[in-house]
Protein backbone atom coordinates (compact mmCIF):
# COMPACT_ATOMS: atom_id res chain seq x y z
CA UNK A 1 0.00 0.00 0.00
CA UNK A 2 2.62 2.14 0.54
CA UNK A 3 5.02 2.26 -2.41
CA UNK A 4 1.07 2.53 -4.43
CA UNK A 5 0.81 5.30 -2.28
CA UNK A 6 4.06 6.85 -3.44
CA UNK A 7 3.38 6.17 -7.22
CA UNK A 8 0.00 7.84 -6.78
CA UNK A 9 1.76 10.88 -5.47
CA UNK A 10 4.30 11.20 -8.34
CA UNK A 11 1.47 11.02 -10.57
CA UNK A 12 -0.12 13.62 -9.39
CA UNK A 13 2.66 16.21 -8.45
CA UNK A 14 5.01 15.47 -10.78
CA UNK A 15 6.46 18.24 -11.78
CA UNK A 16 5.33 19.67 -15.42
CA UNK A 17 7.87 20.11 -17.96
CA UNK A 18 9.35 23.41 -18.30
CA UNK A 19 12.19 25.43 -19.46
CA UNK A 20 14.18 27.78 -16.93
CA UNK A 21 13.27 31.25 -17.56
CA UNK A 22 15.25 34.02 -18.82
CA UNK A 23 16.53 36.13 -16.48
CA UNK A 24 14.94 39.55 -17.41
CA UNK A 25 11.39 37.59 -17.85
CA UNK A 26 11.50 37.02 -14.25
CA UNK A 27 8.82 39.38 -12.58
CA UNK A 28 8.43 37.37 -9.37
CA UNK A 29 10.15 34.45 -6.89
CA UNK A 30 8.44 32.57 -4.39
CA UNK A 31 10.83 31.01 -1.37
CA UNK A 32 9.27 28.20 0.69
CA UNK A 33 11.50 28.98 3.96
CA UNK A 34 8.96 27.59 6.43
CA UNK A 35 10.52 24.49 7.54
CA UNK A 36 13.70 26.10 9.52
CA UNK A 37 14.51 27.53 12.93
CA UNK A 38 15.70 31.25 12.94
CA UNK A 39 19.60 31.16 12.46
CA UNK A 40 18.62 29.30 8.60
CA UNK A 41 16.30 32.10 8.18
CA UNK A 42 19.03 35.21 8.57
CA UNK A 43 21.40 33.35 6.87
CA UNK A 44 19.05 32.94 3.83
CA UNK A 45 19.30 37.17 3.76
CA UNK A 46 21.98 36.68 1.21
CA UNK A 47 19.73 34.68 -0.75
CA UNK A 48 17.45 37.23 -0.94
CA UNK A 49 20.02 39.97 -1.84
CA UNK A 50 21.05 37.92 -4.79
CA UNK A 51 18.00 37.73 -6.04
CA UNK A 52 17.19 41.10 -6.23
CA UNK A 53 20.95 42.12 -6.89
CA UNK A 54 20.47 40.69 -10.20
CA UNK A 55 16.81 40.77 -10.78
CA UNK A 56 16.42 44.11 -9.50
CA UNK A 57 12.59 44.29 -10.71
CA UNK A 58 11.00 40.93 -9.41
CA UNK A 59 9.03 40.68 -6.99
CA UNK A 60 9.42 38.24 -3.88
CA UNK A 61 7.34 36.05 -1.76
CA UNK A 62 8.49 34.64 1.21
CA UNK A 63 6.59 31.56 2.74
CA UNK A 64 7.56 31.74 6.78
CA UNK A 65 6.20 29.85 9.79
CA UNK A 66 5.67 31.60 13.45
CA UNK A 67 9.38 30.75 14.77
CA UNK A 68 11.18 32.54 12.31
CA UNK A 69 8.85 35.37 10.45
CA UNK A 70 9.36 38.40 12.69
CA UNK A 71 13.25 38.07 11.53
CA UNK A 72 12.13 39.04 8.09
CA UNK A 73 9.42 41.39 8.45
CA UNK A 74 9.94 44.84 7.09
CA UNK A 75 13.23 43.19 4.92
CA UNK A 76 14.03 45.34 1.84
CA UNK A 77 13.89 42.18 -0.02
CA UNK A 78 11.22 40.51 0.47
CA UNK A 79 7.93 42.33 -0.87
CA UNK A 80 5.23 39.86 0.63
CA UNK A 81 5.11 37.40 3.51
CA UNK A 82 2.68 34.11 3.27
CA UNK A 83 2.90 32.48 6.90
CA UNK A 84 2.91 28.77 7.34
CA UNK A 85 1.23 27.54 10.55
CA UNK A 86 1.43 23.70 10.85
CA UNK A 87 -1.20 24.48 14.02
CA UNK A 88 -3.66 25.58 11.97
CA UNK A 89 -3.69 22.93 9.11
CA UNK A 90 -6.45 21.22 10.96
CA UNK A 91 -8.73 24.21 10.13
CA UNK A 92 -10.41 24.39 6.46
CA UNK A 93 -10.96 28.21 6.95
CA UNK A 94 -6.89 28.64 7.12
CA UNK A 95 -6.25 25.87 5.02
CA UNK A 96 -8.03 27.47 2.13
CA UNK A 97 -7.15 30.88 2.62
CA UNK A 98 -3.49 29.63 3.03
CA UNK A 99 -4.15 27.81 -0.30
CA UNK A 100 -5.91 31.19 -1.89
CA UNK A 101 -2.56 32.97 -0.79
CA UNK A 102 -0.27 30.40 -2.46
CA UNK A 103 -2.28 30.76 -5.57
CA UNK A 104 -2.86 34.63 -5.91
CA UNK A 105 -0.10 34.99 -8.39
CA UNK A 106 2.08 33.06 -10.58
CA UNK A 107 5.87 32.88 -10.33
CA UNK A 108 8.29 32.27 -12.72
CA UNK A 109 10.42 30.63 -10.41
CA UNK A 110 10.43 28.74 -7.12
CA UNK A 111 12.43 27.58 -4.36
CA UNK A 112 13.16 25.13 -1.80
CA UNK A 113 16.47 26.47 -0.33
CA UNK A 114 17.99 23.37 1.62
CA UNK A 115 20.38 23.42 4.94
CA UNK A 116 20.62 21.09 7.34
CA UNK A 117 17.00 19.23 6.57
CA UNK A 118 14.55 18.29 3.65
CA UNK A 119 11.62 18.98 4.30
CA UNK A 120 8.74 17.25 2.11
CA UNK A 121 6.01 19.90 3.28
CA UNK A 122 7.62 22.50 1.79
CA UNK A 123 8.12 20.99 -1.91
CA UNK A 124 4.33 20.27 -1.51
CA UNK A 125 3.65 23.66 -0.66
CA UNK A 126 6.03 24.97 -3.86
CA UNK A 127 4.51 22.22 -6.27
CA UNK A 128 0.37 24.01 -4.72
CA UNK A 129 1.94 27.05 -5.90
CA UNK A 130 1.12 28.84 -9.61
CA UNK A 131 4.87 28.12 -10.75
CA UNK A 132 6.08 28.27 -14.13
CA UNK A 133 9.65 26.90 -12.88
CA UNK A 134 10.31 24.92 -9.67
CA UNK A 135 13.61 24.14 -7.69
CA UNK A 136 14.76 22.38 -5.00
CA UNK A 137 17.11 19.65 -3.53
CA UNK A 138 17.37 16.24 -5.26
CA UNK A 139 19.63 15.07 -2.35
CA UNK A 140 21.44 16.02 1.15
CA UNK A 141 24.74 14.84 1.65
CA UNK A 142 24.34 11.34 -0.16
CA UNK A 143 20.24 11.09 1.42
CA UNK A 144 18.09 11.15 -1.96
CA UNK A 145 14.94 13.16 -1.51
CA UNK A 146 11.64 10.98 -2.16
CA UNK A 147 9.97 14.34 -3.75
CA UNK A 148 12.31 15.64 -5.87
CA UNK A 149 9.81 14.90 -8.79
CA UNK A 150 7.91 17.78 -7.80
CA UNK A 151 10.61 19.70 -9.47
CA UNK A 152 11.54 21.18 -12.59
CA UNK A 153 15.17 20.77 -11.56
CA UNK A 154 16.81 19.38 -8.65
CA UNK A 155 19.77 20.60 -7.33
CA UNK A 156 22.71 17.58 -5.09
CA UNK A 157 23.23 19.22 -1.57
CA UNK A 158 26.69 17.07 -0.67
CA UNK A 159 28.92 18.79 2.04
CA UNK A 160 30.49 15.71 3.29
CA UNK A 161 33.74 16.73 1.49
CA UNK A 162 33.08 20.55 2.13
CA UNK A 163 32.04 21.02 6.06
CA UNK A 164 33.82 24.55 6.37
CA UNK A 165 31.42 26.32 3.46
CA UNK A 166 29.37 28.79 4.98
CA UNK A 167 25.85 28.08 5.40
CA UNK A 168 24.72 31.18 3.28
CA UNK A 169 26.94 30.06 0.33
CA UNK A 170 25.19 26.33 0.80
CA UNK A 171 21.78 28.13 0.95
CA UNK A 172 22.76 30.36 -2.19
CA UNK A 173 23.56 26.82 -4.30
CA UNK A 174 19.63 27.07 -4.59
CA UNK A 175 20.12 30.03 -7.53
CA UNK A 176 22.73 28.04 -9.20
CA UNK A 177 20.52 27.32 -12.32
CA UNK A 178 19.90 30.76 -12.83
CA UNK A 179 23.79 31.88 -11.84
CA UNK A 180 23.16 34.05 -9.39
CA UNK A 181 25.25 35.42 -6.85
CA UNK A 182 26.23 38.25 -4.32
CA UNK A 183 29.38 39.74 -2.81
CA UNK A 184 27.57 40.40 0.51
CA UNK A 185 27.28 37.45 2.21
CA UNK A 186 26.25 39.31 5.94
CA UNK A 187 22.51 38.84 7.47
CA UNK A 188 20.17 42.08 8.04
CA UNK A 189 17.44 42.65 10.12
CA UNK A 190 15.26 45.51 8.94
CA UNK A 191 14.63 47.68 12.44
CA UNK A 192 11.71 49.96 12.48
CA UNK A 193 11.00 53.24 14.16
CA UNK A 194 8.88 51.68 17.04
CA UNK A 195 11.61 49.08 17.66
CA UNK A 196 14.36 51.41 18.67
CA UNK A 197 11.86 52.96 21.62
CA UNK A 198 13.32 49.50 23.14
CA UNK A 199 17.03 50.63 23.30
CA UNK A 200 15.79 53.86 24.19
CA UNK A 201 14.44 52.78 27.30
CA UNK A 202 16.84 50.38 28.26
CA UNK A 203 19.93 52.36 27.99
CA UNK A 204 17.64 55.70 29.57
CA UNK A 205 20.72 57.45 31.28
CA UNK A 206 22.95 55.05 30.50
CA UNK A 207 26.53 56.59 30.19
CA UNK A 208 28.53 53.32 30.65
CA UNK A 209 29.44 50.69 28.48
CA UNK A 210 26.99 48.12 27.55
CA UNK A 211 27.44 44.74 27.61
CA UNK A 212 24.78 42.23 26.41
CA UNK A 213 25.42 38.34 26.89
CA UNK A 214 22.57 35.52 25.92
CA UNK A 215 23.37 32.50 28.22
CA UNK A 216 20.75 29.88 27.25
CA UNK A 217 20.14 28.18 24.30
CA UNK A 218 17.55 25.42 23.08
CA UNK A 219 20.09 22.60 22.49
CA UNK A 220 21.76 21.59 25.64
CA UNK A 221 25.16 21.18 24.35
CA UNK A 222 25.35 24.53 23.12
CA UNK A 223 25.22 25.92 26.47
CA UNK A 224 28.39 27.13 28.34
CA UNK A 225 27.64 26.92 31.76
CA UNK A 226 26.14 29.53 34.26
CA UNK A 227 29.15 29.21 36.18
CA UNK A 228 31.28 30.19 33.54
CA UNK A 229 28.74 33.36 32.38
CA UNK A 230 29.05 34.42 36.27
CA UNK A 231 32.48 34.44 36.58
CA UNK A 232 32.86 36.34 33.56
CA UNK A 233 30.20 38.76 34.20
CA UNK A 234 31.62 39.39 37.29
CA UNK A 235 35.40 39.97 36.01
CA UNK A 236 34.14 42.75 33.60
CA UNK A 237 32.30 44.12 35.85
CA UNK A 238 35.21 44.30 38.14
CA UNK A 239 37.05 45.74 35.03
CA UNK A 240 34.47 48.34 33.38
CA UNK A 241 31.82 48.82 35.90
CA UNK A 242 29.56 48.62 32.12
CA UNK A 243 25.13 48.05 31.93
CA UNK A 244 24.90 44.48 31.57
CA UNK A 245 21.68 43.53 30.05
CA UNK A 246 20.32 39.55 29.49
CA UNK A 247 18.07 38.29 26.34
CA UNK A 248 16.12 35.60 27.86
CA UNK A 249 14.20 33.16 26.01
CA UNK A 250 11.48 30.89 27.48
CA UNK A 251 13.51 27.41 28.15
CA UNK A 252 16.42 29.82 30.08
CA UNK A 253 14.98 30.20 33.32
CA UNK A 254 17.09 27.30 34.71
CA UNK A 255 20.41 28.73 33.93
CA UNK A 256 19.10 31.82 34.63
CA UNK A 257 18.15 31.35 38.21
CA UNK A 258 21.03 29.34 38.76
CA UNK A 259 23.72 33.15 37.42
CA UNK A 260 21.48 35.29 39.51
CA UNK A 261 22.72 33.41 42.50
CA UNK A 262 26.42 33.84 41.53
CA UNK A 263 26.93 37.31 39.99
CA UNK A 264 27.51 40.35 42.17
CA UNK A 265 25.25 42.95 40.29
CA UNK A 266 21.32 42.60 38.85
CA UNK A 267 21.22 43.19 35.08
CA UNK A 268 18.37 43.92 33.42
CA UNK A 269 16.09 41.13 31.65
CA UNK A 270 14.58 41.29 28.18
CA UNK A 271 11.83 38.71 27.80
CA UNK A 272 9.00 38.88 25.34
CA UNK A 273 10.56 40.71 22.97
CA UNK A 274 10.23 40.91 19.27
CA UNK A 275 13.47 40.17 17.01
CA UNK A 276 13.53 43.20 15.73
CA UNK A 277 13.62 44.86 19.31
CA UNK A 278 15.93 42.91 20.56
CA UNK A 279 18.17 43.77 17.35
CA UNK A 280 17.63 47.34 18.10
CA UNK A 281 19.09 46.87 21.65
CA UNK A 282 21.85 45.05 20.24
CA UNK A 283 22.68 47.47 17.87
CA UNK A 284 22.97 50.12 20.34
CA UNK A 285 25.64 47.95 22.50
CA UNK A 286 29.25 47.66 22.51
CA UNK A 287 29.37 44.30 22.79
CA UNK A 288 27.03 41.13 22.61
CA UNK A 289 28.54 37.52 23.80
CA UNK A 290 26.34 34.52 22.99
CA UNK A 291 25.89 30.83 23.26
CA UNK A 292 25.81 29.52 19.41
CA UNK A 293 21.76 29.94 19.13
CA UNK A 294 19.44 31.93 17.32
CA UNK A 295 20.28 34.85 18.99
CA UNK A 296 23.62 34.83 17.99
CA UNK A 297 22.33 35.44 14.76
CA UNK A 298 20.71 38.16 15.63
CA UNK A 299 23.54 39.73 17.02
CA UNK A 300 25.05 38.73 13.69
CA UNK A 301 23.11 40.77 11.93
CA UNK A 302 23.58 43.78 13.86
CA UNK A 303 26.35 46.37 13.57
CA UNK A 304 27.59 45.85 17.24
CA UNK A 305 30.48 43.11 18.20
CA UNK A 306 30.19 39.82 18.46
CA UNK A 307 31.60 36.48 20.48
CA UNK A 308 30.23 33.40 20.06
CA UNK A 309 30.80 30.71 21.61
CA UNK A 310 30.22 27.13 19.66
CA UNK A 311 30.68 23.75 21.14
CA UNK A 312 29.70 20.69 19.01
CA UNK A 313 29.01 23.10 16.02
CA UNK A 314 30.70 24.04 13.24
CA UNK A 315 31.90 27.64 13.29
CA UNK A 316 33.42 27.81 9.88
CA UNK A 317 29.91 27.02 8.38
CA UNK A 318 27.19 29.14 11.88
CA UNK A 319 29.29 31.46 12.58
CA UNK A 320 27.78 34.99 11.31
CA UNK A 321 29.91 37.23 9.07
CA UNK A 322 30.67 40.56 9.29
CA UNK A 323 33.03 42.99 10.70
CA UNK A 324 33.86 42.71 14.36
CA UNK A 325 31.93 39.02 14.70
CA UNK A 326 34.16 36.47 16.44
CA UNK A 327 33.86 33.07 17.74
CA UNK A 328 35.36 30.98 19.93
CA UNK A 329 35.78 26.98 19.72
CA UNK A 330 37.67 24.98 22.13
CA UNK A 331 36.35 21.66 21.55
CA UNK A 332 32.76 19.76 20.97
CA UNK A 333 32.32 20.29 24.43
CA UNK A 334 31.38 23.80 25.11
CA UNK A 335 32.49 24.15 28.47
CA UNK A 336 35.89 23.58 27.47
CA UNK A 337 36.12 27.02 26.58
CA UNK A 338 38.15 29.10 29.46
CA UNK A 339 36.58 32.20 30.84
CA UNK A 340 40.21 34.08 30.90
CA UNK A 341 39.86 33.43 26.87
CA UNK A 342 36.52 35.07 26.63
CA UNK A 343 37.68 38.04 28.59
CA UNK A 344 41.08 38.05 26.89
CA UNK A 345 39.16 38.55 23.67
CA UNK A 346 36.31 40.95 25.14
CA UNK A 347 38.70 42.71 26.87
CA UNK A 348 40.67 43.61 23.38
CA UNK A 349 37.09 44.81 22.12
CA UNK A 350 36.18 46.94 24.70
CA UNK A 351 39.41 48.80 24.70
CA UNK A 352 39.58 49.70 21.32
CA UNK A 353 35.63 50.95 22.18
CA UNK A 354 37.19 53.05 24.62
């Protein structure tokens, strides 16, 4: 019943044949992004940039889900968002106006940019789609893709040789059949008006230098202890008497609770914030120090400096580019890395600040 039920489904979503567009008879791009967690989405910014870099006129579509949409809201790129909410599939009213939103337009071109996952939903969701020209991944490192056939062309995703390339180059291997590429490979968060009246607040008669550290994480193993954010926190505060402010997300309480009791100061807390916010804030700082999350791709994408910290990742292919944006690897355990290194390294930032 089951390999029936797989020929069925080529049948029917097999991909029509087509020819890949011309270039300058490309008016718009759809990008089925919904599938990822928030670092895949910043580092797709590049993507994006292409695109319009050397299509200057199309139009793009972005299809996001809940984790990782506020990141791109209000980009320069993107010129309409269609959210994804697997939570809501059970309801016909969203599932047809989700469908009716898919299917307002057609697009030259589409995409199923591929990083660290495959993701069968969203090559359904690009084969729904009005789409004269369809691609996505045929494979991931060796794994062949069951749905490829709902492309026009699909594209071999092998980094088994190549595990230093950056994630936004492997995300840009996407536009290869159309040659595009970009020169600016750094993330961007587009930060509004009513987002900077966070900073503002925060840093109200602030005169000091401000320090902004992210301490949890949602994967265990990419969280250097509280012990070793304490002792740090409290050596630079020893040092530079700066505002230290925390970006707390909702599995961090923990680690949280467990700092409080060993630092000899109270920082302030942001909680409930919005991405762009929190941007904002970090943009205003002179320094941001992070576990290797999401956050730290925030930070990334922000003009302020960087450290951070990976354990069983790979910073040659996370870490965010850009001036000032360092990292720090020890080995695949995390809390390998010293505290004297991480203040060694801050310390050279904050003096040239000062």
């Amino acid at each position: 019943m089951k390999t029936f039920f797989i020929k069925l489904l080529k049948i029917f979503l097999k991909a029509p044949q087509s020819k890949l567009p011309k270039l300058n008879s490309i008016k718009n791009v759809i990008i089925i992004r919904q599938h990822n967690q928030l670092g895949d989405i910043l580092a797709s910014v590049p993507l994006f940039r292409a695109i319009k870099e050397n299509i200057p006129d199309c139009s793009i579509t972005l299809v996001a889900s809940p984790d990782n949409i506020n990141a791109v809201k209000q980009n320069e790129f993107i010129s309409e968002i269609v959210l994804f909410d697997k939570k809501k599939l059970h309801s016909l009213k969203y599932l047809i106006s989700l469908i009716n939103s898919l299917r307002s337009k057609t697009y030259e071109i589409g995409l199923v940019p591929t990083t660290v996952s495959i993701s069968f939903t969203s090559g359904l969701l690009l084969r729904l789609v009005k789409c004269k020209y369809r691609i996505g991944p045929k494979s991931l490192d060796g794994k062949i893709f069951s749905g490829n056939y709902m492309f026009n062309e699909s594209i071999d995703f092998d980094w088994r040789e190549k595990e230093d390339v950056h994630i936004t180059q492997r995300i840009l291997k996407i536009v290869e059949p159309l040659q595009l590429t970009t020169k600016n490979f750094q993330s961007y968060i587009a930060i509004a008006d009513k987002d900077k009246l966070l900073p503002q607040e925060v840093f109200r008669g602030i005169n000091s230098l401000k320090i902004g550290l992210h301490i949890g994480a949602g994967k265990i193993q990419n969280r250097w202890s509280a012990s070793n954010f304490a002792e740090l926190i409290n050596k630079l505060n020893f040092r530079y008497r700066p505002f230290f402010y925390l970006t707390i997300w909702q599995w961090d309480k923990e680690i949280l609770s467990e700092l409080q009791k060993k630092i000899n100061l109270k920082p302030t807390i942001l909680r409930d914030k919005t991405i762009p916010e929190i941007a904002a804030v970090i943009d205003r700082s002179n320094l941001f120090i992070s576990n290797d999350t999401g956050i730290m791709h925030v930070a990334g994408a922000t003009a302020c400096p960087l450290i951070a910290l990976f354990g069983p990742t790979n910073p040659k292919m996370w870490s965010p580019i850009g001036e000032k944006k360092y990292f720090i690897k020890n080995s695949n355990d995390i809390n390998s890395i010293k505290v004297d290194d991480v203040l060694k390294l801050a310390e050279g930032i904050l003096n040239e600040t000062n």
